[in-house]
C-alpha atoms as a PDB file:
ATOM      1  CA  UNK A   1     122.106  66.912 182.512  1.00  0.00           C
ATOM      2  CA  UNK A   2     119.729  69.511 180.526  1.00  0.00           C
ATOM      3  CA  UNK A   3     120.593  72.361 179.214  1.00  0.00           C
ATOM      4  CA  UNK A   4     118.760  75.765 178.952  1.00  0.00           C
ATOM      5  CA  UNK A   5     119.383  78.081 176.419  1.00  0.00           C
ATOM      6  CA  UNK A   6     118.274  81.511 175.973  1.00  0.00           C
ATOM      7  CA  UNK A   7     119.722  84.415 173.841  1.00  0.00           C
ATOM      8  CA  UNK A   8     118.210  87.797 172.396  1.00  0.00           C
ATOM      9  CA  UNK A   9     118.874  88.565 169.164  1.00  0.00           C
ATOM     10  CA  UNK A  10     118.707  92.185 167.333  1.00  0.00           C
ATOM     11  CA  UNK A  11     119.286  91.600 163.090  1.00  0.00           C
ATOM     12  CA  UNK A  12     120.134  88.230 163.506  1.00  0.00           C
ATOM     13  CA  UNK A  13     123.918  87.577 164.614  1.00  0.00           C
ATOM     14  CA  UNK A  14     123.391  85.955 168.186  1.00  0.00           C
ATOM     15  CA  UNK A  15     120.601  83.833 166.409  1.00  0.00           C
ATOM     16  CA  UNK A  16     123.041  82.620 164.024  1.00  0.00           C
ATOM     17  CA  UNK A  17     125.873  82.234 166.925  1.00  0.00           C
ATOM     18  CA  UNK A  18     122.937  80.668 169.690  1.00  0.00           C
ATOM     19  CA  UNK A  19     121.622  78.222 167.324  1.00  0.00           C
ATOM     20  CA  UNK A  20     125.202  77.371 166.021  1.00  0.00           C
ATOM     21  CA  UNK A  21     126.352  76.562 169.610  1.00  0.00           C
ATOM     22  CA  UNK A  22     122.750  74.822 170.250  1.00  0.00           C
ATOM     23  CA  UNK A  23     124.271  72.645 167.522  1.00  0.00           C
ATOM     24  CA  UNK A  24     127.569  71.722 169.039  1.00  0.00           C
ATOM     25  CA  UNK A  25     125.810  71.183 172.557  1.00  0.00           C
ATOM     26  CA  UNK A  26     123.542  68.659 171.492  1.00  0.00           C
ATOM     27  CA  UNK A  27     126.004  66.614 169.857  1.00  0.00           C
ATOM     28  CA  UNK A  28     127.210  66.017 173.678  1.00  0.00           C
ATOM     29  CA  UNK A  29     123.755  66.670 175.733  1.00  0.00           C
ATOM     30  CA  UNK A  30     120.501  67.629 175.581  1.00  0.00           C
ATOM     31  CA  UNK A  31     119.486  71.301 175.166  1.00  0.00           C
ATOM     32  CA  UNK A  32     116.741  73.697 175.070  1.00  0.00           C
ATOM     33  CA  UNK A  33     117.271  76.686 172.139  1.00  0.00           C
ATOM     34  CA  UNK A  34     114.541  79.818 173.231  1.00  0.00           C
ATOM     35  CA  UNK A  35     114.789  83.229 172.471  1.00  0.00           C
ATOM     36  CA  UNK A  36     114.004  85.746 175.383  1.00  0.00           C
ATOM     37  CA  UNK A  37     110.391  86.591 173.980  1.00  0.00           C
ATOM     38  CA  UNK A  38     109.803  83.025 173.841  1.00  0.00           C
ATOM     39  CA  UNK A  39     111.476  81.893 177.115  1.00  0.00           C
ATOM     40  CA  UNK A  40     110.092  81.624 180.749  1.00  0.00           C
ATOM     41  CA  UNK A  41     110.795  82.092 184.422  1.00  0.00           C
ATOM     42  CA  UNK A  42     109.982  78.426 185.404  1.00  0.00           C
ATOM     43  CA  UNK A  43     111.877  77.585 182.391  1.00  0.00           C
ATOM     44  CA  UNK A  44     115.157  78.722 184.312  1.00  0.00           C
ATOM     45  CA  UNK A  45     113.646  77.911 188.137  1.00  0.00           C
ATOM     46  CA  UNK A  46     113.748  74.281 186.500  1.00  0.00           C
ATOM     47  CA  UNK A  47     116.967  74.186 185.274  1.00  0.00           C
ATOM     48  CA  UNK A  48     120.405  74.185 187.031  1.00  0.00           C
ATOM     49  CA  UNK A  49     122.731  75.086 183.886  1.00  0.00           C
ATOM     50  CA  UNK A  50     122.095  77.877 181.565  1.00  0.00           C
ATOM     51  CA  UNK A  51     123.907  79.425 178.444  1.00  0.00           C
ATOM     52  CA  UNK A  52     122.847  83.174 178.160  1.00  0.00           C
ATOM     53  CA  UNK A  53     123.637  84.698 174.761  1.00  0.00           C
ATOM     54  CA  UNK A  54     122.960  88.903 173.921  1.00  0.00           C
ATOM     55  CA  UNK A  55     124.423  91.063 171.674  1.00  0.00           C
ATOM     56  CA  UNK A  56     126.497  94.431 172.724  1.00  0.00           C
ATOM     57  CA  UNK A  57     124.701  97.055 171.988  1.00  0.00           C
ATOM     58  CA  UNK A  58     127.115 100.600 173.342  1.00  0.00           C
ATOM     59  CA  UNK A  59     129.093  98.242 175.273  1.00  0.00           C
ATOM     60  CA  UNK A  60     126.271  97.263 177.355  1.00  0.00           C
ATOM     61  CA  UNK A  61     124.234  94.184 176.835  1.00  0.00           C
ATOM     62  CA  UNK A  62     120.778  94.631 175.069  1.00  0.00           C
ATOM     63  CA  UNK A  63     117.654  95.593 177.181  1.00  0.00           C
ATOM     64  CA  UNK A  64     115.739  92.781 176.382  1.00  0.00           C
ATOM     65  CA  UNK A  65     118.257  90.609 178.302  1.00  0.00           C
ATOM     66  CA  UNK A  66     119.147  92.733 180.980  1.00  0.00           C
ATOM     67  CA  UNK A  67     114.751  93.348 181.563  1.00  0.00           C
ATOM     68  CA  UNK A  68     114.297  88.988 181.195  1.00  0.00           C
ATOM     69  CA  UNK A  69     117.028  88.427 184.107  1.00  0.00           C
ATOM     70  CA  UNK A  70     115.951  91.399 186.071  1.00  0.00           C
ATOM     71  CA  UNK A  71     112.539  89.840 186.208  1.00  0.00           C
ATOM     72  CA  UNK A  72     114.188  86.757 187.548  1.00  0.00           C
ATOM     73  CA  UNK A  73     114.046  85.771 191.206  1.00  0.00           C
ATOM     74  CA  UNK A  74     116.931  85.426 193.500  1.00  0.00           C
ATOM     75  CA  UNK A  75     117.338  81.567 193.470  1.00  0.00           C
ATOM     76  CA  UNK A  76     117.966  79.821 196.732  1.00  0.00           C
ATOM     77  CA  UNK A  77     120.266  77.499 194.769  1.00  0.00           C
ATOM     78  CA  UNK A  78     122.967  78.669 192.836  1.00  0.00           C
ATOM     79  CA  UNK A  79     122.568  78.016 189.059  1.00  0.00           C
ATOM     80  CA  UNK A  80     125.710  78.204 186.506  1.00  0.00           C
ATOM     81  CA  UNK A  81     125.871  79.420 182.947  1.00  0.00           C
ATOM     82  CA  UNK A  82     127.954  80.010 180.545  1.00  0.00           C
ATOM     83  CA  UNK A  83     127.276  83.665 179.005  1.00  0.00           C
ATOM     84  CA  UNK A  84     128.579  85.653 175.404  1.00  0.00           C
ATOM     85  CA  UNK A  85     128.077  88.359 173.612  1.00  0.00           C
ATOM     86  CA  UNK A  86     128.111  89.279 169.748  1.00  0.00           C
ATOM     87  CA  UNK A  87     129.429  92.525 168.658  1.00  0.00           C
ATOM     88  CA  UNK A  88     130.540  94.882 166.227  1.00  0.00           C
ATOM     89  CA  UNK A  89     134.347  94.899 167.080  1.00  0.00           C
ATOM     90  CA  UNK A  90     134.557  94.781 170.842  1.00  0.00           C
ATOM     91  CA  UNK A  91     132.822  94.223 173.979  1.00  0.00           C
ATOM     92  CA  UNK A  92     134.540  96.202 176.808  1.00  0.00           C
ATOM     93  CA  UNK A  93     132.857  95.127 179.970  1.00  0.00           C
ATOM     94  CA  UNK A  94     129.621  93.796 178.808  1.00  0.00           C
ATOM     95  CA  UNK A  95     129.642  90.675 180.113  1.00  0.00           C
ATOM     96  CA  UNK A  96     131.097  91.644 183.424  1.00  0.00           C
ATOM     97  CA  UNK A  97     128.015  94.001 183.591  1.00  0.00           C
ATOM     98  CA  UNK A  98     125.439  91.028 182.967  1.00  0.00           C
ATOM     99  CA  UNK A  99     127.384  88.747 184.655  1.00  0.00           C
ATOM    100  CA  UNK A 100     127.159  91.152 187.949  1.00  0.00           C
ATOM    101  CA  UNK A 101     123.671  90.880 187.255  1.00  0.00           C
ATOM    102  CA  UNK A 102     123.199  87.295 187.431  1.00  0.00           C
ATOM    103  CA  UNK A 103     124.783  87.321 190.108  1.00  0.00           C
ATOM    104  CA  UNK A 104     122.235  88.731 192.075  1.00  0.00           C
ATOM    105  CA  UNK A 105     119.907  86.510 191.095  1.00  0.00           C
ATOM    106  CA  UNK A 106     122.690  83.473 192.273  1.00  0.00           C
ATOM    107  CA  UNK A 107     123.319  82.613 188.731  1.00  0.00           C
ATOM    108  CA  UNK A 108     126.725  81.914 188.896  1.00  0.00           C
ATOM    109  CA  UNK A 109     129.145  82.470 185.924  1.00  0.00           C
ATOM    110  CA  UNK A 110     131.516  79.449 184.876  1.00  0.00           C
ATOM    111  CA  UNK A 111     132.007  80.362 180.745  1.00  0.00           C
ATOM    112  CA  UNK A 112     131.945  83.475 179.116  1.00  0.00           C
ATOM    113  CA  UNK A 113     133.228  84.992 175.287  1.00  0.00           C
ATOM    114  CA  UNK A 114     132.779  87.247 172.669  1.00  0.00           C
ATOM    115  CA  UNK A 115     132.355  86.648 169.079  1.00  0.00           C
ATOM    116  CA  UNK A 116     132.543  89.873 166.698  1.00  0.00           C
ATOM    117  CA  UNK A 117     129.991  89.383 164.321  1.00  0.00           C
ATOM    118  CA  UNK A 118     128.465  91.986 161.615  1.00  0.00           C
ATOM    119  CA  UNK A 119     128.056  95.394 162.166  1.00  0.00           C
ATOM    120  CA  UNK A 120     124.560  96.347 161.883  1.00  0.00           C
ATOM    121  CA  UNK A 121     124.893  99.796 162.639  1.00  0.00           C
ATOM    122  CA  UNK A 122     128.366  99.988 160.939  1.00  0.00           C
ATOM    123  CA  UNK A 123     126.998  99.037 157.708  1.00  0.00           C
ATOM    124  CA  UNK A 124     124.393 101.317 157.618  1.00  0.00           C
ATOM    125  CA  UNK A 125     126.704 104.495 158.407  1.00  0.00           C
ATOM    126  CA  UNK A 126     129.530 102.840 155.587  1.00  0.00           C
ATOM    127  CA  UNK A 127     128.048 100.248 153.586  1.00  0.00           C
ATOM    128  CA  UNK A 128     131.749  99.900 151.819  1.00  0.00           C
ATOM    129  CA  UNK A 129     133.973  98.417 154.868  1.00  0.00           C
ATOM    130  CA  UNK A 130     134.010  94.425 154.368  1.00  0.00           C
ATOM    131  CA  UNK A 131     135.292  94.149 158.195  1.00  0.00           C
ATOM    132  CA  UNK A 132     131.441  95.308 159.008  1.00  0.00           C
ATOM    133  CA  UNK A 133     129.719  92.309 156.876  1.00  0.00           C
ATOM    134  CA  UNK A 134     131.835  89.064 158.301  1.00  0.00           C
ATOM    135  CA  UNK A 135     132.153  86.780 160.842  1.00  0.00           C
ATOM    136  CA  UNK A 136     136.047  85.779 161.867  1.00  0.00           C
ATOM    137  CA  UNK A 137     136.494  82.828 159.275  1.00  0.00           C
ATOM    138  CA  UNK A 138     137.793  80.438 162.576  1.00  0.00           C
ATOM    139  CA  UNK A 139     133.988  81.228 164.016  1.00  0.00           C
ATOM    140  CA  UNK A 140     132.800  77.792 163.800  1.00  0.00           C
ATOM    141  CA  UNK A 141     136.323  76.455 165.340  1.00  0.00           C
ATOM    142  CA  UNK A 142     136.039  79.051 168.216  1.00  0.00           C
ATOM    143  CA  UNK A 143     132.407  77.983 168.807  1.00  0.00           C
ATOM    144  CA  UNK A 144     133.180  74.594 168.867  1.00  0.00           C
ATOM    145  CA  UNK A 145     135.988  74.913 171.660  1.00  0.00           C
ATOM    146  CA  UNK A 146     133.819  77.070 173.482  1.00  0.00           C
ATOM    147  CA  UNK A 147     130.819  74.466 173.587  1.00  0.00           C
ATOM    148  CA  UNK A 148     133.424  71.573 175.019  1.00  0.00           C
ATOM    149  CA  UNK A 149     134.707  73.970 177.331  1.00  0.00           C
ATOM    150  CA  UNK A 150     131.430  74.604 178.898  1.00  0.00           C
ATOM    151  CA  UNK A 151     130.444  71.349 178.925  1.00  0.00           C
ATOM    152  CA  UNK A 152     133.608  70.369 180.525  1.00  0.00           C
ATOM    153  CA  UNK A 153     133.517  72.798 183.294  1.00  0.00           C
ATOM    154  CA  UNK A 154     129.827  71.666 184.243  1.00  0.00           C
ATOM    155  CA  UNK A 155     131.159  67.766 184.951  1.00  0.00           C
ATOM    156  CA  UNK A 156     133.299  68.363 187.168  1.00  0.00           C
ATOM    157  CA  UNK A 157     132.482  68.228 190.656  1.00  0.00           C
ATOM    158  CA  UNK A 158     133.188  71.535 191.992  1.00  0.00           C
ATOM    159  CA  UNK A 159     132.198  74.611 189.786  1.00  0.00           C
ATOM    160  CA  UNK A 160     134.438  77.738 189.669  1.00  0.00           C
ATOM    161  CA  UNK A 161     132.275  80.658 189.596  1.00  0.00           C
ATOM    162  CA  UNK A 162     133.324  84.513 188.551  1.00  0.00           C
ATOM    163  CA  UNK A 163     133.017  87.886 187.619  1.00  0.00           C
ATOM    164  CA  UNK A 164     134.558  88.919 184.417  1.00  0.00           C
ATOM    165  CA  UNK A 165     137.436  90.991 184.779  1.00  0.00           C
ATOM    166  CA  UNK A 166     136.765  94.871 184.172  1.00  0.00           C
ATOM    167  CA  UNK A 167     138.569  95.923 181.069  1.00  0.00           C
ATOM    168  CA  UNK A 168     140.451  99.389 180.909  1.00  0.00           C
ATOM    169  CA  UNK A 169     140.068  99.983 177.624  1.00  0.00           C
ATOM    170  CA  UNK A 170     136.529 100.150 178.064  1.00  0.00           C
ATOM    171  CA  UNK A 171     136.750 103.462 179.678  1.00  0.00           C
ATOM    172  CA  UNK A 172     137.947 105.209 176.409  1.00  0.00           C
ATOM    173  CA  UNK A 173     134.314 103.849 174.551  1.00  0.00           C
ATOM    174  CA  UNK A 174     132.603 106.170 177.685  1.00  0.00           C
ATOM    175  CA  UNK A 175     132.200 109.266 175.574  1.00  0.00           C
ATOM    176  CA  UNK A 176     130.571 107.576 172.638  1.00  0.00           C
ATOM    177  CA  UNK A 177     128.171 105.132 174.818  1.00  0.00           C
ATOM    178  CA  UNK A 178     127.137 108.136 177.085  1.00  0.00           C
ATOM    179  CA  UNK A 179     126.196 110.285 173.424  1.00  0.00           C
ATOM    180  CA  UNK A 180     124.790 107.171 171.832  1.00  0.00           C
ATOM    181  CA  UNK A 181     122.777 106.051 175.019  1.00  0.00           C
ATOM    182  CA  UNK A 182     121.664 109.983 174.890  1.00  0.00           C
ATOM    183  CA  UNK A 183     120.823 110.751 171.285  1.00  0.00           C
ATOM    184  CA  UNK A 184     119.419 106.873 169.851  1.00  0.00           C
ATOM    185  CA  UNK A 185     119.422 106.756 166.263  1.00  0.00           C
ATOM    186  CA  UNK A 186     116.283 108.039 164.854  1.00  0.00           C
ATOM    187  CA  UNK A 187     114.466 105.437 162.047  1.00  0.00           C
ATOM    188  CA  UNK A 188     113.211 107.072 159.149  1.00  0.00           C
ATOM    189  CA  UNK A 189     110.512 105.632 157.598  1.00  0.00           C
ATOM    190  CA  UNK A 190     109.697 106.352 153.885  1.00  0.00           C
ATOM    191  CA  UNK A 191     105.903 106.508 153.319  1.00  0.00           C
ATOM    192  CA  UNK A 192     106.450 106.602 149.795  1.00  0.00           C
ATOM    193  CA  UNK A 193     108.236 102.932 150.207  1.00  0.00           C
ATOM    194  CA  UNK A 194     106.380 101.362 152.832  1.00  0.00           C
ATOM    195  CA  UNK A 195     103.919  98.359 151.877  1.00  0.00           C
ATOM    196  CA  UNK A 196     101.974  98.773 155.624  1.00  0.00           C
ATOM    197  CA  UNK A 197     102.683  95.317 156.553  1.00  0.00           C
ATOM    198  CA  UNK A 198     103.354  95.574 159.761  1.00  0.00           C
ATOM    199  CA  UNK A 199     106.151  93.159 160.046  1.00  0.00           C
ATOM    200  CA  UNK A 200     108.753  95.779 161.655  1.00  0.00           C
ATOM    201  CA  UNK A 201     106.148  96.172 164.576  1.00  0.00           C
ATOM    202  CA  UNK A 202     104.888  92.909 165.136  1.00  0.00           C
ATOM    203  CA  UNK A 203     109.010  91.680 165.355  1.00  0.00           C
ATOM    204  CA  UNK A 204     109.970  95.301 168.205  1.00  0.00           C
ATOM    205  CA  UNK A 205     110.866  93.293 171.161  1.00  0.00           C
ATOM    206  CA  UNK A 206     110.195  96.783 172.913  1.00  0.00           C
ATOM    207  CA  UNK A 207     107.290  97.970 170.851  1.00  0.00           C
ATOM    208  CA  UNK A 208     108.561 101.175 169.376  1.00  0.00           C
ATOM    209  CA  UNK A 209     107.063 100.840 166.231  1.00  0.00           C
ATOM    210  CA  UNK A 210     102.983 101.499 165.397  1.00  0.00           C
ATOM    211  CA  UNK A 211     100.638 101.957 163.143  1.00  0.00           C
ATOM    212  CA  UNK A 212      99.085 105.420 163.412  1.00  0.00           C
ATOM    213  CA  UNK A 213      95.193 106.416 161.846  1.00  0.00           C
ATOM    214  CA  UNK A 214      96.183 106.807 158.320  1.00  0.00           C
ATOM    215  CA  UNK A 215      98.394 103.025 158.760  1.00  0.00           C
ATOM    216  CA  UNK A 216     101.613 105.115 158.400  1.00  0.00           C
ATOM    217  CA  UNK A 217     104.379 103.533 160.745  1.00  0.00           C
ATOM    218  CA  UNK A 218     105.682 105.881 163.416  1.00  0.00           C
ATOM    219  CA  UNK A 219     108.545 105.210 165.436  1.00  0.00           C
ATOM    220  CA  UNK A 220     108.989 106.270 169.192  1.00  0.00           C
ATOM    221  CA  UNK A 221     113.150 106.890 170.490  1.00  0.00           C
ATOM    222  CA  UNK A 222     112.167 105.886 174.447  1.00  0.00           C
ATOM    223  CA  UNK A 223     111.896 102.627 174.150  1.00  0.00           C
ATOM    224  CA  UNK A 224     114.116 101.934 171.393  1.00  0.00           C
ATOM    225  CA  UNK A 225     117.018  99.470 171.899  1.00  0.00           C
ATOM    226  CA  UNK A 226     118.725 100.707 168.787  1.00  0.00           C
ATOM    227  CA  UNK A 227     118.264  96.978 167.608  1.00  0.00           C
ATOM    228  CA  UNK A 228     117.974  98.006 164.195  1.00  0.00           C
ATOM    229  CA  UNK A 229     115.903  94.290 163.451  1.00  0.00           C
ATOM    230  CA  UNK A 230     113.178  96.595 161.872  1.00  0.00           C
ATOM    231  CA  UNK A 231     115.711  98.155 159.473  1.00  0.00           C
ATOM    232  CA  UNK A 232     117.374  95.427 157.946  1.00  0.00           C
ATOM    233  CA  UNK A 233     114.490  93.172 158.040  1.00  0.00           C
ATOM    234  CA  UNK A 234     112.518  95.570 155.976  1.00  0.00           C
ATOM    235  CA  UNK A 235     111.104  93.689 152.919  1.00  0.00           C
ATOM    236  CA  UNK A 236     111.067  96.761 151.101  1.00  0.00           C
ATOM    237  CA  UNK A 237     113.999  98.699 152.816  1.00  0.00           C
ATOM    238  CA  UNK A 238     111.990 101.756 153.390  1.00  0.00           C
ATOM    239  CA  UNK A 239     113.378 102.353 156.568  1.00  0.00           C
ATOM    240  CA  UNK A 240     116.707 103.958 157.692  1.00  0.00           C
ATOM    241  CA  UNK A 241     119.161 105.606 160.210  1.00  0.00           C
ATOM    242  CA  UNK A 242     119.823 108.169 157.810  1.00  0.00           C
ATOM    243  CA  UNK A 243     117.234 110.783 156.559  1.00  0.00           C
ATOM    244  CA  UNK A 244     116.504 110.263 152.718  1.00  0.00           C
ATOM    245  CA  UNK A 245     118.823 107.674 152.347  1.00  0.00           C
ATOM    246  CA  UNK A 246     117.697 104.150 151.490  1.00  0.00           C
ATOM    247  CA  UNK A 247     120.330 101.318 152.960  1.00  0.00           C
ATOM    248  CA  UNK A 248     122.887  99.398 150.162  1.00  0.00           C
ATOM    249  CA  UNK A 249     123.442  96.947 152.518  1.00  0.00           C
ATOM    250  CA  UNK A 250     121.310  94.539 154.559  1.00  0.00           C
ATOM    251  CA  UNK A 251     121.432  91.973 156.916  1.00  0.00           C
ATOM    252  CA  UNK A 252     117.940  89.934 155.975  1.00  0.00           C
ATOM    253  CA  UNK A 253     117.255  86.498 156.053  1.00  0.00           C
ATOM    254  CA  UNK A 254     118.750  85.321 153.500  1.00  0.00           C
ATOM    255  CA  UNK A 255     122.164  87.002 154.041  1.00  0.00           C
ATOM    256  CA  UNK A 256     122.366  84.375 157.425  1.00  0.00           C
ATOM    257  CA  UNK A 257     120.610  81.585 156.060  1.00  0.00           C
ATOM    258  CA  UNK A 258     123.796  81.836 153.509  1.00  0.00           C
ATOM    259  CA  UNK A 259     126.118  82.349 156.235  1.00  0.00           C
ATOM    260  CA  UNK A 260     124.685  79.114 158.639  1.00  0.00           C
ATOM    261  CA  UNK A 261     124.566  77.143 155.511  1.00  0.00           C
ATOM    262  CA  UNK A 262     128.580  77.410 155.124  1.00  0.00           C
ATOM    263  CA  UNK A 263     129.144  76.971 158.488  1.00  0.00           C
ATOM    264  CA  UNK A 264     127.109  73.228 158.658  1.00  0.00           C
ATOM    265  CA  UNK A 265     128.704  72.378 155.817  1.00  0.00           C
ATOM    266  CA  UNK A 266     132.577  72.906 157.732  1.00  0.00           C
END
């Protein structure tokens, strides 16, 4: 039994959670860890069991995963996976939407949850709320149980299949998702800041950033995904949601490294 595993990440927190589970999979069967710029098509025509991982980005999952499975053939047999989300504080009916797309493409879903993970936008707007830079401190436990679970459901002999239920309270988050989907967060650069290394537009997943004549980095709202990677991966943080305001609080490198470094260690 092989295991295919492919998960878009924004800042970093369904990195952390993908590679995490990758982890806790292994330790039972083998598994293949890509992220959706790095996966393929045959890839998944190859394999029968999948774990799809995205984070929630307006209570919808992110473009790049919704583009990779569109993409996707319909396949003549069924394929299962187990599918989650990482979000600020909750998911309303993300994964019912992607799972309703899978479904099209007869990837069936047997496993699905949520983690809440780090606020990325949160902590940009209000840098001072500790709820916005934390994981739940049972993540690893909850990650664990959700591996076996998955790995349980796949051995047995007849597979389950389903559609997420839809989730009422989802309908009061319509207002802000239709305004947010309408006016994306601008990203300021500051010239003044900015070393021109080009890091923020070689690491767009939907190439929003560039270089214009004078190497000054301008950003373009249409294709945005409101990701905010290039923000908080910033070596310099010259670049912001809010005009003439540099961040206090990012989620770089290091700040997971820390984070995956306490979690091997449980």
């Amino acid at each position: 039994m092989n295991i295919l595993h492919i998960y878009h990440s924004g800042v970093g927190n369904t990195r952390l959670v993908a590679e995490q589970l990758h982890h806790y999979i292994n330790q039972v069967c083998p598994s293949q860890l890509f992220t959706v710029e790095n996966a393929s098509a045959e890839a998944v025509t190859n394999s029968q069991y999948l774990i799809l991982g995205f984070p929630t980005y307006h209570c919808q999952p992110s473009d790049s995963i919704m583009k990779f499975i569109e993409a996707l053939p319909e396949y003549p047999e069924p394929k299962y996976a187990f599918i989650y989300t990482s979000c600020g504080l909750y998911p309303a009916n993300t994964l019912r939407i992607f799972a309703q797309l899978c479904a099209r493409k007869n990837i069936r879903v047997v496993y699905d949850s949520w983690y809440r993970a780090p606020a990325t936008d949160g902590v940009l707007l209000t840098p001072g709320v500790k709820l916005f830079k934390q994981f739940p401190k049972d993540m690893t436990v909850r990650l664990q149980i959700d591996a076996k679970q998955f790995i349980t459901r796949i051995q047995n002999t007849e597979l389950l299949s389903y559609i997420p239920r839809f989730k009422l309270y989802g309908i009061l988050n319509y207002p802000n998702r239709y305004f947010a989907l309408k006016h994306k967060h601008t990203i300021y650069i500051d010239d003044s800041s900015c070393i021109a290394c080009g890091k923020c537009i070689c690491n767009c997943p939907q190439h929003a950033l560039s270089f214009d004549e004078e190497k000054h980095v301008q950003f373009s709202p249409k294709p945005c995904e409101s990701c905010l990677r290039c923000v908080h991966h910033c070596p310099v943080a010259a670049m912001s949601i809010r005009k003439n305001h540099k961040p206090k609080q990012l989620f770089d490198t290091h700040f997971y490294d820390v984070i995956q470094a306490s979690w091997l260690n449980k």
